[in-house]
N, C-alpha and C. Protein backbone atom coordinates (compact mmCIF):
# COMPACT_ATOMS: atom_id res chain seq x y z
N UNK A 1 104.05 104.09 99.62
CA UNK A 1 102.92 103.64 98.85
C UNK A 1 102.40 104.84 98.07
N UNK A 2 102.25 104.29 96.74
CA UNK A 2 101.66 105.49 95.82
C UNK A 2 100.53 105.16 95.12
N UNK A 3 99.09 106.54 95.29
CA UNK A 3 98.17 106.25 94.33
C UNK A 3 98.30 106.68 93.49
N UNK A 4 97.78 106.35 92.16
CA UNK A 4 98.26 106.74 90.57
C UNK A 4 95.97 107.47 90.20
N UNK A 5 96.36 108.03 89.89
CA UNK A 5 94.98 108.62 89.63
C UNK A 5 95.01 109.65 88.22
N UNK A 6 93.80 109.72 87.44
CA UNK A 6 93.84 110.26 86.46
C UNK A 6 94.15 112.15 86.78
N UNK A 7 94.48 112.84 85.78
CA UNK A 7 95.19 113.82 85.69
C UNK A 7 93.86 114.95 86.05
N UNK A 8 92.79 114.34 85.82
CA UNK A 8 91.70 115.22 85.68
C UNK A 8 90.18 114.54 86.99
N UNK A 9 90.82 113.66 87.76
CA UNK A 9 90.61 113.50 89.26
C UNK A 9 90.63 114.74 89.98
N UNK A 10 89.43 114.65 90.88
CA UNK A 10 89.38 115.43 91.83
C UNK A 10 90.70 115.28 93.14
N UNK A 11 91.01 113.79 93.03
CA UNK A 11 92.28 113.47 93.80
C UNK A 11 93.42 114.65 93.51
N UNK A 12 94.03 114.35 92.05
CA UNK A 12 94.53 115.04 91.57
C UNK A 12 95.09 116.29 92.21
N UNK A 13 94.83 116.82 92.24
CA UNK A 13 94.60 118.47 93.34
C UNK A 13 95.83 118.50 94.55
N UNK A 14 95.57 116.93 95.16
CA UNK A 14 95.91 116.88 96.26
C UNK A 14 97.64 116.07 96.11
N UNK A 15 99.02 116.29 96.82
CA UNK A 15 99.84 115.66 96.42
C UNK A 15 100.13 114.49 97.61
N UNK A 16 99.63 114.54 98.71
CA UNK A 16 99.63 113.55 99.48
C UNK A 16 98.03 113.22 99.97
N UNK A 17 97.56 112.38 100.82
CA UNK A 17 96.40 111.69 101.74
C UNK A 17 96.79 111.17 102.72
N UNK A 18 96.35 111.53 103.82
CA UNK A 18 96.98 110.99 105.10
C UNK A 18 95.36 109.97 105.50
N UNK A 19 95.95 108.61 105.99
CA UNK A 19 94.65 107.54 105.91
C UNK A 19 95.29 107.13 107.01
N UNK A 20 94.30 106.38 107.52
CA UNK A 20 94.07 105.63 109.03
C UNK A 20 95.60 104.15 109.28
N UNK A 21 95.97 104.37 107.86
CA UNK A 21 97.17 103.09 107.72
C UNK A 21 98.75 104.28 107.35
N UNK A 22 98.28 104.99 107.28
CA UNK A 22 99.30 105.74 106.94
C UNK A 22 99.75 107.45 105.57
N UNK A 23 100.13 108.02 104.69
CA UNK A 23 100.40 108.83 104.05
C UNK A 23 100.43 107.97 102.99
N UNK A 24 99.67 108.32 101.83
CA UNK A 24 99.41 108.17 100.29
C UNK A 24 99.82 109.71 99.73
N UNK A 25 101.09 109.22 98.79
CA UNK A 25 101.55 109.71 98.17
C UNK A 25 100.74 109.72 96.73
N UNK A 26 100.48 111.20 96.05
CA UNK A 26 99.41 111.00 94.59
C UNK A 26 100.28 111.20 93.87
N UNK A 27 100.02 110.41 92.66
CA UNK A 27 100.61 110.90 91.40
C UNK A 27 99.78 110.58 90.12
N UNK A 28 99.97 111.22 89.48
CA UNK A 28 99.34 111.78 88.48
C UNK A 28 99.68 110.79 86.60
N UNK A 29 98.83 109.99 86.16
CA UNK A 29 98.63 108.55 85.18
C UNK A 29 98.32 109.29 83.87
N UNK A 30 99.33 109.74 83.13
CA UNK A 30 99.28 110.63 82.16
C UNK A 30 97.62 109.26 81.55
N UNK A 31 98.07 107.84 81.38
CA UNK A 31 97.12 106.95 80.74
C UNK A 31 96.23 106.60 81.47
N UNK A 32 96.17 107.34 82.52
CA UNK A 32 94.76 106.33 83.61
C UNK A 32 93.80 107.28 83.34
N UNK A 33 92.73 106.67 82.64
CA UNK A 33 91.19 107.12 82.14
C UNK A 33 90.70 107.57 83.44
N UNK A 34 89.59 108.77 83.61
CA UNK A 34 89.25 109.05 84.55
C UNK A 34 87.98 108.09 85.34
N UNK A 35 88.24 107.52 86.34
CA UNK A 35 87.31 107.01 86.97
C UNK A 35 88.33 105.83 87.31
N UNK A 36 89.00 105.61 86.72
CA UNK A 36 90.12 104.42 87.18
C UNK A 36 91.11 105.23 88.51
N UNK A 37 91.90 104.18 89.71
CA UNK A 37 92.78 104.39 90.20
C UNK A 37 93.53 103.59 90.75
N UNK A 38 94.71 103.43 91.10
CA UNK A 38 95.27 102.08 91.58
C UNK A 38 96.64 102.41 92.68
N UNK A 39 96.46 101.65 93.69
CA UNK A 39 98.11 101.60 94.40
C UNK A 39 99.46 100.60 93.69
N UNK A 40 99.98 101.65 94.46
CA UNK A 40 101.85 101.02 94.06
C UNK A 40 102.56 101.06 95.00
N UNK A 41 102.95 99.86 95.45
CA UNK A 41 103.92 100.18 96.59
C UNK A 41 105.15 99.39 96.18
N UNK A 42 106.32 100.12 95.97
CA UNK A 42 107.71 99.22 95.53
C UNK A 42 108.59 99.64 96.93
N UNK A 43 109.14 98.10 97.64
CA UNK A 43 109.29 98.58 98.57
C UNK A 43 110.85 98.17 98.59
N UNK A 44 111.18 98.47 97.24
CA UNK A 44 112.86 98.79 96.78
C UNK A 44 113.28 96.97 96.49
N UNK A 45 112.83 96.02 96.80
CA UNK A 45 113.72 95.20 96.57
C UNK A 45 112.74 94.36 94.98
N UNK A 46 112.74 92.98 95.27
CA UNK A 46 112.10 92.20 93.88
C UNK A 46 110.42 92.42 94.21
N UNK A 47 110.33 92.38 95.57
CA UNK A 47 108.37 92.27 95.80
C UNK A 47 108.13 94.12 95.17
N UNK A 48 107.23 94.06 94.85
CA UNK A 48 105.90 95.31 94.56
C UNK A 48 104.56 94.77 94.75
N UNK A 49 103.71 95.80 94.95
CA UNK A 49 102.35 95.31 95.33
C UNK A 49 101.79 96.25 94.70
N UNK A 50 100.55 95.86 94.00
CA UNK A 50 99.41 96.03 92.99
C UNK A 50 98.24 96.38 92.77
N UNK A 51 97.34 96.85 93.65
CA UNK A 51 95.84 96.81 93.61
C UNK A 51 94.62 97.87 93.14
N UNK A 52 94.20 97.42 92.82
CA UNK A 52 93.42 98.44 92.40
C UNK A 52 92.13 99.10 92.78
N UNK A 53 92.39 100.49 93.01
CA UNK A 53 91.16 101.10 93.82
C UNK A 53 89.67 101.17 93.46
N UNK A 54 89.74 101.94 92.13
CA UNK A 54 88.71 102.04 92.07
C UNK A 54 88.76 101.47 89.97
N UNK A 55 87.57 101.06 89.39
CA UNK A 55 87.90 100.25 88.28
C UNK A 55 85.98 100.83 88.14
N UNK A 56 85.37 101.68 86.91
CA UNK A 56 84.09 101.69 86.74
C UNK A 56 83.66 100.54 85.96
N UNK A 57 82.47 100.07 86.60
CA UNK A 57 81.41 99.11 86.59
C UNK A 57 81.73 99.17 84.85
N UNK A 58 81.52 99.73 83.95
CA UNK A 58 81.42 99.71 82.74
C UNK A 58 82.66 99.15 82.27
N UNK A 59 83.96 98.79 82.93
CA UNK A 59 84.65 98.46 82.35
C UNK A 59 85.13 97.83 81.68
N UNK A 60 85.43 97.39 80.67
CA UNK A 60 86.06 95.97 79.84
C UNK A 60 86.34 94.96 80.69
N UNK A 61 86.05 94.73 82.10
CA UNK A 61 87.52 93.85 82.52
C UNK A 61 86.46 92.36 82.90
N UNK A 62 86.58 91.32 82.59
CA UNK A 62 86.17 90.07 82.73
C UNK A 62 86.26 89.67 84.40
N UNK A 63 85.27 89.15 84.78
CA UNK A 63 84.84 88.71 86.30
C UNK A 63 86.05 88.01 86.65
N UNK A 64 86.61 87.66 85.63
CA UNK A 64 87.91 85.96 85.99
C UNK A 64 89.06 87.14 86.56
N UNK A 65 89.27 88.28 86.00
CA UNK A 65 90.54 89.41 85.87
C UNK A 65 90.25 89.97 87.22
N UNK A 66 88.41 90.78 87.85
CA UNK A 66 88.44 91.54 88.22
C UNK A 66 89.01 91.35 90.28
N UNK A 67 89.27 89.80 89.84
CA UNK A 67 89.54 89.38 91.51
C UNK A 67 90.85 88.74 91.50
N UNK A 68 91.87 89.17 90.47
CA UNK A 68 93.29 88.59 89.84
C UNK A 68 94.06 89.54 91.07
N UNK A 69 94.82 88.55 91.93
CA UNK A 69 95.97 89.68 92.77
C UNK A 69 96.55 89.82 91.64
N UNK A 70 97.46 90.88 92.28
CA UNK A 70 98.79 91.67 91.49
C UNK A 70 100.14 91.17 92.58
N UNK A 71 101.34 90.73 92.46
CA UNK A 71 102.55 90.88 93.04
C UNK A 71 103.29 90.90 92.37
């Protein structure tokens, strides 16, 4: 599982996170605006999983979008 975080995140810094579910791998969203962040987990076959961490209140994104799974 990988978090994608902006380049200029305090995350950033860090190349792994060890969490209560397991090791988050960081990587670095040449396009992810700062304050945005999101997981990726491709777990090699057709499924991937999608979600998104953190998304600021100011954002463009419509109430209908902001509760849209990802698979």
């Amino acid at each position: 599982m990988q978090l994608y975080v902006c380049p200029r995140s305090e995350l950033a810094q860090h190349q792994i996170i060890e969490t209560a579910f397991g090791v988050l791998r960081i990587h670095l969203g040449d396009f992810i605006p700062k304050g945005y962040s999101y997981l990726f987990e491709d777990s090699g076959g057709e499924q991937r999983g999608f979600a998104w961490v953190s998304v600021p209140k100011t954002a463009n994104i419509t109430e209908n979008q902001r509760g849209q799974k990802y698979a």
